[in-house]
C-alpha atoms as a PDB file:
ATOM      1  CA  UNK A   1      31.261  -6.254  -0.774  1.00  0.00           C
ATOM      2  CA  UNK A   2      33.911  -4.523  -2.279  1.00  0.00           C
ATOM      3  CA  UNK A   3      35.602  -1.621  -0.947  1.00  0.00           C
ATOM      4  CA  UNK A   4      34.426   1.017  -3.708  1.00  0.00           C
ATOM      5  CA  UNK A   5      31.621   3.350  -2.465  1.00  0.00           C
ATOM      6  CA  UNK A   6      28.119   2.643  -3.884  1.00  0.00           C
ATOM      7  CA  UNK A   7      26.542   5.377  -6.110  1.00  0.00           C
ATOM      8  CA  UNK A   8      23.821   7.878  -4.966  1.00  0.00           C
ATOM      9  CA  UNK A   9      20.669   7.870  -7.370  1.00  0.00           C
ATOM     10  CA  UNK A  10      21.651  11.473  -8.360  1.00  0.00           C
ATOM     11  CA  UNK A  11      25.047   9.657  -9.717  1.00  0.00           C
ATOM     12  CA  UNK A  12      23.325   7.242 -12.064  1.00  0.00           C
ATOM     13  CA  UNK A  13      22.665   8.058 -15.983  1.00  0.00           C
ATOM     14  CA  UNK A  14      19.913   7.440 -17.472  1.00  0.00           C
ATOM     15  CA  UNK A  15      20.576   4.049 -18.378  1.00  0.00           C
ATOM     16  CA  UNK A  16      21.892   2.830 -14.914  1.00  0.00           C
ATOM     17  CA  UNK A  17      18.890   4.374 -13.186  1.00  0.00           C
ATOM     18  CA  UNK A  18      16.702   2.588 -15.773  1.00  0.00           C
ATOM     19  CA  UNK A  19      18.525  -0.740 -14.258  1.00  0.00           C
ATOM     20  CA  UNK A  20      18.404   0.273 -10.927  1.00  0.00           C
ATOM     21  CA  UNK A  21      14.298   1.275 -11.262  1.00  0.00           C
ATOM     22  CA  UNK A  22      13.849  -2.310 -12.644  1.00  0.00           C
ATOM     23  CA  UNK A  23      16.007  -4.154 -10.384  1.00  0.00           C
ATOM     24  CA  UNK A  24      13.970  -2.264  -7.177  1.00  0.00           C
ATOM     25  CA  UNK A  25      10.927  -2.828  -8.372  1.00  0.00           C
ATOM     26  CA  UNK A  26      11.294  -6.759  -8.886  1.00  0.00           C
ATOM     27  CA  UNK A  27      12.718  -6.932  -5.969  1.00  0.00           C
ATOM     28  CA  UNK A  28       9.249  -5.302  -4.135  1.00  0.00           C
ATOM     29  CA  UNK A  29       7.346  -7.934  -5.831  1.00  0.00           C
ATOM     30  CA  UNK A  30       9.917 -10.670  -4.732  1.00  0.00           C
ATOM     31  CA  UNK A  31       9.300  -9.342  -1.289  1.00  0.00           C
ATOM     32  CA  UNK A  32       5.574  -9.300  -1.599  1.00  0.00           C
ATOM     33  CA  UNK A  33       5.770 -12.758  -3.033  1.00  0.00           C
ATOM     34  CA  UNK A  34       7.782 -14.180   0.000  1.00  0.00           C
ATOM     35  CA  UNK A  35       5.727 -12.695   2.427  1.00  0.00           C
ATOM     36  CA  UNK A  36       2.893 -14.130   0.680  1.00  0.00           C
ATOM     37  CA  UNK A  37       4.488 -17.674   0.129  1.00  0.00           C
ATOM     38  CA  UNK A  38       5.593 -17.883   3.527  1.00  0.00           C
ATOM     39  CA  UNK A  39       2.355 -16.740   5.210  1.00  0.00           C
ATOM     40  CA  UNK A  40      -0.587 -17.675   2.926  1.00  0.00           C
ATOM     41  CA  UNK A  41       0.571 -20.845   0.781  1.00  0.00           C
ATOM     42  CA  UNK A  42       3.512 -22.283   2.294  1.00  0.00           C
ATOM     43  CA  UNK A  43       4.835 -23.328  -1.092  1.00  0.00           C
ATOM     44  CA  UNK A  44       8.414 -23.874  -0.167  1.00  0.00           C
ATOM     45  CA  UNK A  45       9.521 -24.521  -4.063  1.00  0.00           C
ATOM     46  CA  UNK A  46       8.092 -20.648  -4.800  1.00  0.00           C
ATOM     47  CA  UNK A  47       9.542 -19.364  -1.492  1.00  0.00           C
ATOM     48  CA  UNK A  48      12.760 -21.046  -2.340  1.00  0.00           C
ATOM     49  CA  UNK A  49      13.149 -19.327  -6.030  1.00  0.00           C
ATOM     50  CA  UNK A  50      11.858 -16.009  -5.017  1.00  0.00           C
ATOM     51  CA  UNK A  51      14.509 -15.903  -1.778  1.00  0.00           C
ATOM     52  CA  UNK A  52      17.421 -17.165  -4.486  1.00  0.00           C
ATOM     53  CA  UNK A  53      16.045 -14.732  -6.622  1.00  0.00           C
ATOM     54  CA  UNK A  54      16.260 -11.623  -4.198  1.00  0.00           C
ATOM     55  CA  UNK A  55      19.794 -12.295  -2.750  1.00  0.00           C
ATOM     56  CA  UNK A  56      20.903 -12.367  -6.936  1.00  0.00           C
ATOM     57  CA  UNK A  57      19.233  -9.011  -7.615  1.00  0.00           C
ATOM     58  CA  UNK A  58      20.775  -7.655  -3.994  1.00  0.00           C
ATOM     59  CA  UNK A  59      23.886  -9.041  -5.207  1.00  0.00           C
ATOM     60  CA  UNK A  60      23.676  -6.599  -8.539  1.00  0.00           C
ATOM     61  CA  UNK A  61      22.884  -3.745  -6.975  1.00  0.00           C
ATOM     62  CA  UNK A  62      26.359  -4.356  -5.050  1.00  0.00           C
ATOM     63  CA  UNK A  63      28.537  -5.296  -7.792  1.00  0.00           C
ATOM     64  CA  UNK A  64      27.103  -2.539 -10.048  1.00  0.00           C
ATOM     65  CA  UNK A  65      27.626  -0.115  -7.231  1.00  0.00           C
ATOM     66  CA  UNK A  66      24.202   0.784  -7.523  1.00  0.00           C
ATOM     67  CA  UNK A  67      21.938   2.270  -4.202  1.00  0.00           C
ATOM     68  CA  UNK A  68      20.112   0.063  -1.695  1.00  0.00           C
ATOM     69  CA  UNK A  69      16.587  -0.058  -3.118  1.00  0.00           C
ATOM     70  CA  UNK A  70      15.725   1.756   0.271  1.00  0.00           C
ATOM     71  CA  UNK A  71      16.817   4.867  -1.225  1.00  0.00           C
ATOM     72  CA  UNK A  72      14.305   4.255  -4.732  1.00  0.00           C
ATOM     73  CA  UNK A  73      11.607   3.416  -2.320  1.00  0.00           C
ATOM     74  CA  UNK A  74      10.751   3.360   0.972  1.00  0.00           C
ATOM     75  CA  UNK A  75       9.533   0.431   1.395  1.00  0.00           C
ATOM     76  CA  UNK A  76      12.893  -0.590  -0.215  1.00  0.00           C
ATOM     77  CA  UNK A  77      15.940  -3.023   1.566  1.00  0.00           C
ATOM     78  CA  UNK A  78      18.553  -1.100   3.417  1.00  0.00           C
ATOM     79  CA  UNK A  79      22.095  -1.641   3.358  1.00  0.00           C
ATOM     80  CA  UNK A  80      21.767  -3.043   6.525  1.00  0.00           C
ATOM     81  CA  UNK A  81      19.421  -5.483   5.903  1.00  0.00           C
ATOM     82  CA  UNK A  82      20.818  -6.932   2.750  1.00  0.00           C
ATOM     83  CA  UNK A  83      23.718  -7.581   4.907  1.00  0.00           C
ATOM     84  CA  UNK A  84      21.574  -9.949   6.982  1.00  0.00           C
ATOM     85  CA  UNK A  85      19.763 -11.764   3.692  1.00  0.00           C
ATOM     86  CA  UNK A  86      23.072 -12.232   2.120  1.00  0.00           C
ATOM     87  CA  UNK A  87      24.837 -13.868   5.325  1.00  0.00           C
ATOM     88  CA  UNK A  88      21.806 -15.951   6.281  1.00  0.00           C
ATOM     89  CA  UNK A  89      21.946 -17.386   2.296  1.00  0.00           C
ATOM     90  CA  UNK A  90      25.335 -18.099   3.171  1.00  0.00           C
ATOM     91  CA  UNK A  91      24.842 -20.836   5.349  1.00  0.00           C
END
């Protein structure tokens, strides 16, 4: 990541927190799908795309300096952890 500071929902306008709502609400259903994928099906092609998928949006919120989606929703990735997702997809 860059060294610029990441925004604060309270910094966003309208239209960035319009992004930012989108973007953390895919990426709950990408979670729920992976969880489900990995557990129920074992459909590694689905898996696959949704993980690629996830580590993409993570990467927006970073390069548009936008929150973790931790701070939109609880159930939401921390900083922290989308440290881990993006440096496991790096190997």
């Amino acid at each position: 990541m860059v060294d610029r500071q990441r925004k604060t929902i309270a910094d966003l306008s309208l239209r960035e927190y319009c992004l930012y709502r989108a973007i953390c609400t895919e990426l709950e259903t990408l979670q729920d799908a992976i969880l489900f994928e990995a557990v129920v099906h074992a459909d590694f092609e689905s898996l696959a795309t949704a993980m690629r998928d996830r580590r993409l949006l993570i990467e927006w919120l970073r390069e548009l300096y936008l929150p973790p989606s931790s701070d939109y929703a609880e159930t939401g990735l921390t900083a922290e952890v989308e440290d881990e997702l993006l440096t496991q997809a790096s190997y």
